[in-house]
C-alpha atoms as a PDB file:
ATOM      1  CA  UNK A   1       0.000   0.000   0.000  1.00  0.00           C
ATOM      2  CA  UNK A   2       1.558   3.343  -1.135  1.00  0.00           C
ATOM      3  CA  UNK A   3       1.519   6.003   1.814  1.00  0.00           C
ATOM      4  CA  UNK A   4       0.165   9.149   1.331  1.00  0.00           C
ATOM      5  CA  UNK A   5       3.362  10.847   0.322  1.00  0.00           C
ATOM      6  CA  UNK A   6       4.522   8.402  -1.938  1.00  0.00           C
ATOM      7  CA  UNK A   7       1.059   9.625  -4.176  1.00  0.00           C
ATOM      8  CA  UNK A   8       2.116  13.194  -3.999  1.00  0.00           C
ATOM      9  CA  UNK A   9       5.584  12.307  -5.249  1.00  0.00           C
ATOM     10  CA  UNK A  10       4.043  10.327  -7.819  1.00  0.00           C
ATOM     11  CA  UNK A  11       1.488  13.002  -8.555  1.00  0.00           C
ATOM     12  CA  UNK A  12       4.823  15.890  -9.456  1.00  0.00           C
ATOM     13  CA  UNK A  13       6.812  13.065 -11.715  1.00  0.00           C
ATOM     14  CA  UNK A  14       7.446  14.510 -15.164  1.00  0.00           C
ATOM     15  CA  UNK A  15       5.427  11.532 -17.002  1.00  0.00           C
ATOM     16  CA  UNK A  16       2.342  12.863 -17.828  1.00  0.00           C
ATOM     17  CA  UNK A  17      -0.024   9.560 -17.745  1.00  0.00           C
ATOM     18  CA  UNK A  18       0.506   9.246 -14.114  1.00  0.00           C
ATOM     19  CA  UNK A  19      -0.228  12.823 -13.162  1.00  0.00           C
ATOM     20  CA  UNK A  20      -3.479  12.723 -14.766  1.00  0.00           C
ATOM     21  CA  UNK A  21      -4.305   9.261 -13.373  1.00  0.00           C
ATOM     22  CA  UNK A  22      -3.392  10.794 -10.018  1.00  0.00           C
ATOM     23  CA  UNK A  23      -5.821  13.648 -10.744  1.00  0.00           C
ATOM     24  CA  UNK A  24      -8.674  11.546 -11.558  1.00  0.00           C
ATOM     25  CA  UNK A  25      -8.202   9.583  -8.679  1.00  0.00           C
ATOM     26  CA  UNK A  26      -8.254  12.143  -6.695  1.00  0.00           C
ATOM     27  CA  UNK A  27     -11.059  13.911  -7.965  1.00  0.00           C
ATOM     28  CA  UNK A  28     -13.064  10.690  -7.404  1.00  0.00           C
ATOM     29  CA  UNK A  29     -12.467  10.724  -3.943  1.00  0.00           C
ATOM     30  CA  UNK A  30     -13.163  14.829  -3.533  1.00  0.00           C
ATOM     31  CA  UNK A  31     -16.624  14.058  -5.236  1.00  0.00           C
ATOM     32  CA  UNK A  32     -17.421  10.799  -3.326  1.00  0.00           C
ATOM     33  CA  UNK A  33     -16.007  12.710   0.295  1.00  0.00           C
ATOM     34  CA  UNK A  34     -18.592  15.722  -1.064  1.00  0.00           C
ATOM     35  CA  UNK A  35     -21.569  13.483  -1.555  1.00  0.00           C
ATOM     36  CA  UNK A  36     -21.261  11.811   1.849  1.00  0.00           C
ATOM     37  CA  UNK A  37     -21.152  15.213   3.322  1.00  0.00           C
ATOM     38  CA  UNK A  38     -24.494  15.965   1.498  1.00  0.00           C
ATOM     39  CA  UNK A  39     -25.773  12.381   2.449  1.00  0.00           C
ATOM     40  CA  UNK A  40     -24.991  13.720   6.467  1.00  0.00           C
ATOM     41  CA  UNK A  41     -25.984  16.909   6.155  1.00  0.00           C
ATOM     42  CA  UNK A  42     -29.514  15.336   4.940  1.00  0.00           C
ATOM     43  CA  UNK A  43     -29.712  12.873   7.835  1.00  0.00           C
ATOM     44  CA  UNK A  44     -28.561  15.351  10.206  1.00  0.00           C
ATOM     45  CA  UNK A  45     -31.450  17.813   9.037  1.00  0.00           C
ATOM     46  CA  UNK A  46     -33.736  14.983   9.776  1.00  0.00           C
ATOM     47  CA  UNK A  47     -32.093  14.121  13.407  1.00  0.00           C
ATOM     48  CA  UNK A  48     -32.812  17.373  14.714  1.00  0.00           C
ATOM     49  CA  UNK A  49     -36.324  17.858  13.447  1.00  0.00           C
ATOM     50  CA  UNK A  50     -36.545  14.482  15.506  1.00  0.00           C
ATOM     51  CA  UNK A  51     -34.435  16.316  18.431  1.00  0.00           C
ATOM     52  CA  UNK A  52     -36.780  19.323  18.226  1.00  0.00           C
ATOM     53  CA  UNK A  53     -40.128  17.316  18.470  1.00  0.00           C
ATOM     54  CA  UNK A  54     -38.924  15.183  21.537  1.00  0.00           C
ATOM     55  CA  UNK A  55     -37.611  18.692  22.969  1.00  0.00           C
ATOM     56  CA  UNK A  56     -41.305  20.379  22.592  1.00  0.00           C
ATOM     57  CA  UNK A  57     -43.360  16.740  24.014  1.00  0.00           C
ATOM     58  CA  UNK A  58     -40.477  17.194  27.184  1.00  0.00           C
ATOM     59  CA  UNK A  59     -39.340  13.433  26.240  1.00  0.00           C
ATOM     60  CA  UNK A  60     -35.894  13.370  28.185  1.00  0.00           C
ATOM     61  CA  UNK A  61     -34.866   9.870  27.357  1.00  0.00           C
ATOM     62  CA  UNK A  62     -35.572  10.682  23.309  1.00  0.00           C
ATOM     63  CA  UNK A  63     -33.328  13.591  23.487  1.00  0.00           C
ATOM     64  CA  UNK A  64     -30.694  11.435  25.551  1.00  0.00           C
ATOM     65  CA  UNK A  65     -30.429   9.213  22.501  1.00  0.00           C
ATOM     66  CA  UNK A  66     -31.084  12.004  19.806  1.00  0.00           C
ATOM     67  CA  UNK A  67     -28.027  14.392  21.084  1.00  0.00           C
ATOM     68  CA  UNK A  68     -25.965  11.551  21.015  1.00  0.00           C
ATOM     69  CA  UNK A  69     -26.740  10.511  17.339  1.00  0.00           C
ATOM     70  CA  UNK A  70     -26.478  13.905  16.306  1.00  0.00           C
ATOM     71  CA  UNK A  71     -23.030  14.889  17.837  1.00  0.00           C
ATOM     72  CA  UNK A  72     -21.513  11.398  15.974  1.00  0.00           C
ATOM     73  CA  UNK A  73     -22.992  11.961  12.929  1.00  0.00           C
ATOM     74  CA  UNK A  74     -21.888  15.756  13.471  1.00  0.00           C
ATOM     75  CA  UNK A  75     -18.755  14.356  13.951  1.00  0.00           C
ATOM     76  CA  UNK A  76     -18.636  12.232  10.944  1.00  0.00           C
ATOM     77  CA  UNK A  77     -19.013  14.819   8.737  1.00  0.00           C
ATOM     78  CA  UNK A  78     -16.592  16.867   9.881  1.00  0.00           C
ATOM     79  CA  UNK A  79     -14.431  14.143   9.067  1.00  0.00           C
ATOM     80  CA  UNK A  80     -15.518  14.088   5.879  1.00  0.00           C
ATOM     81  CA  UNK A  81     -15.303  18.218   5.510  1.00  0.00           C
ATOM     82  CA  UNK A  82     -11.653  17.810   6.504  1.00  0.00           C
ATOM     83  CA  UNK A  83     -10.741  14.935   4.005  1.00  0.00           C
ATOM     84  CA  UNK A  84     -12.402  16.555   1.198  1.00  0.00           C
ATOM     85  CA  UNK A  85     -10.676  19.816   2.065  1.00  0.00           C
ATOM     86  CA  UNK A  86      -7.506  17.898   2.180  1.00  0.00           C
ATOM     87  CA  UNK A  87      -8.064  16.253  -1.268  1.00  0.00           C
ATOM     88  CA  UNK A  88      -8.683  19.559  -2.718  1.00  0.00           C
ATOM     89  CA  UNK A  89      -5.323  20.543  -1.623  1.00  0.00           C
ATOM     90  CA  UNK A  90      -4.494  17.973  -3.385  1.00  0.00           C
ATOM     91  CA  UNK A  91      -6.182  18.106  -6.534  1.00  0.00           C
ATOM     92  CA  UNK A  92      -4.981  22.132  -6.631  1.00  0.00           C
ATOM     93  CA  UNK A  93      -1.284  21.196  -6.750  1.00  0.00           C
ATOM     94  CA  UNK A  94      -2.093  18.161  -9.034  1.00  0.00           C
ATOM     95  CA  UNK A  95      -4.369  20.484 -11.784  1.00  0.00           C
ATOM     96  CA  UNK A  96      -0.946  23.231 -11.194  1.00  0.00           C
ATOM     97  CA  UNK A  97       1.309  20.499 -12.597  1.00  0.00           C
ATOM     98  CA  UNK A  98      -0.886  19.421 -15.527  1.00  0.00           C
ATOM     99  CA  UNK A  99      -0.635  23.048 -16.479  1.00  0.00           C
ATOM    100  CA  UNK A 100       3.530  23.315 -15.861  1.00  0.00           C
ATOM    101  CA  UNK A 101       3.570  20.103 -18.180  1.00  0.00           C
ATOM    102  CA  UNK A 102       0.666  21.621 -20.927  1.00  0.00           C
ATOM    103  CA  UNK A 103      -1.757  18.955 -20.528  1.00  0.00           C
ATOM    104  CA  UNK A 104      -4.231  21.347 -19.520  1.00  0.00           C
ATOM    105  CA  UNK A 105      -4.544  25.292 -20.391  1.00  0.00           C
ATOM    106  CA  UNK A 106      -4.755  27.776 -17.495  1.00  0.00           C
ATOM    107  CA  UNK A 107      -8.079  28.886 -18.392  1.00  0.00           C
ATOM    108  CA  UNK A 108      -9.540  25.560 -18.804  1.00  0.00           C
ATOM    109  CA  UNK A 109     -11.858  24.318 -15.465  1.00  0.00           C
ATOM    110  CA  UNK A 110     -11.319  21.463 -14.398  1.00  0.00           C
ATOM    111  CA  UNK A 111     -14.879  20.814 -12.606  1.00  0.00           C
ATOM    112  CA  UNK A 112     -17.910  19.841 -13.842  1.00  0.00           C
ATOM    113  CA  UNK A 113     -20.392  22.156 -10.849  1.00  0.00           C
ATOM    114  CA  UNK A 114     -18.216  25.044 -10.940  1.00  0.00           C
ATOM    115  CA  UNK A 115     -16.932  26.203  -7.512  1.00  0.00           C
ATOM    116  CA  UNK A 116     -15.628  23.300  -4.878  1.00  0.00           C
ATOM    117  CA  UNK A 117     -17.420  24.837  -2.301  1.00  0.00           C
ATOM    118  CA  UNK A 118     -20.592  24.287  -4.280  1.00  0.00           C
ATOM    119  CA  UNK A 119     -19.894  20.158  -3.956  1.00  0.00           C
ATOM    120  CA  UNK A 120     -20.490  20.420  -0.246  1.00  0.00           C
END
């Protein structure tokens, strides 16, 4: 199993096949990290309407359990929000060397939404 570093070396060697294997790579992982985050967000939306309903009928014990679900699935995704952030560190000084190596143009984007911060 290659270590983390050993893919960023790989992803700033001069032959051009790897660096854009790299980059799809780790574009599939940015998108996949960015739909889980939307998958949380959903299911956290959901866990506090929950939260709020047990909060107005006073039911302790449903709270109990609710609060707890919520702060791990809080949790989770900002796990996720960190990894994807991480991968598009990543992807920024992978898209940088296609463009030192003229596999891309500058002007050229690279994603399919538009802005990263759209994805989450």
């Amino acid at each position: 199993m290659m270590s983390a570093m050993g893919q960023f070396e790989r992803a700033i060697s001069p032959n051009s096949d790897i660096i854009l294997d790299d980059f799809h790579t780790m574009d599939r992982k940015f998108r996949r990290a960015c739909q889980h985050i939307r998958i949380l967000n959903r299911k956290i939306e959901f866990l506090q309407v929950r939260y709020d309903r047990a909060f107005q009928a006073h039911k302790r014990s449903f709270r109990y359990t609710y609060r707890l679900q919520l702060a791990t699935l809080e949790g989770m995704r900002n796990m996720y929000y960190e990894y994807a952030c991480r991968r598009a560190d990543e992807l920024e000084v992978i898209q940088d060397r296609l463009i030192q190596h003229g596999l891309i143009s500058d002007a050229s984007d690279m994603s399919d939404d538009g802005d990263e911060e759209s994805n989450f």
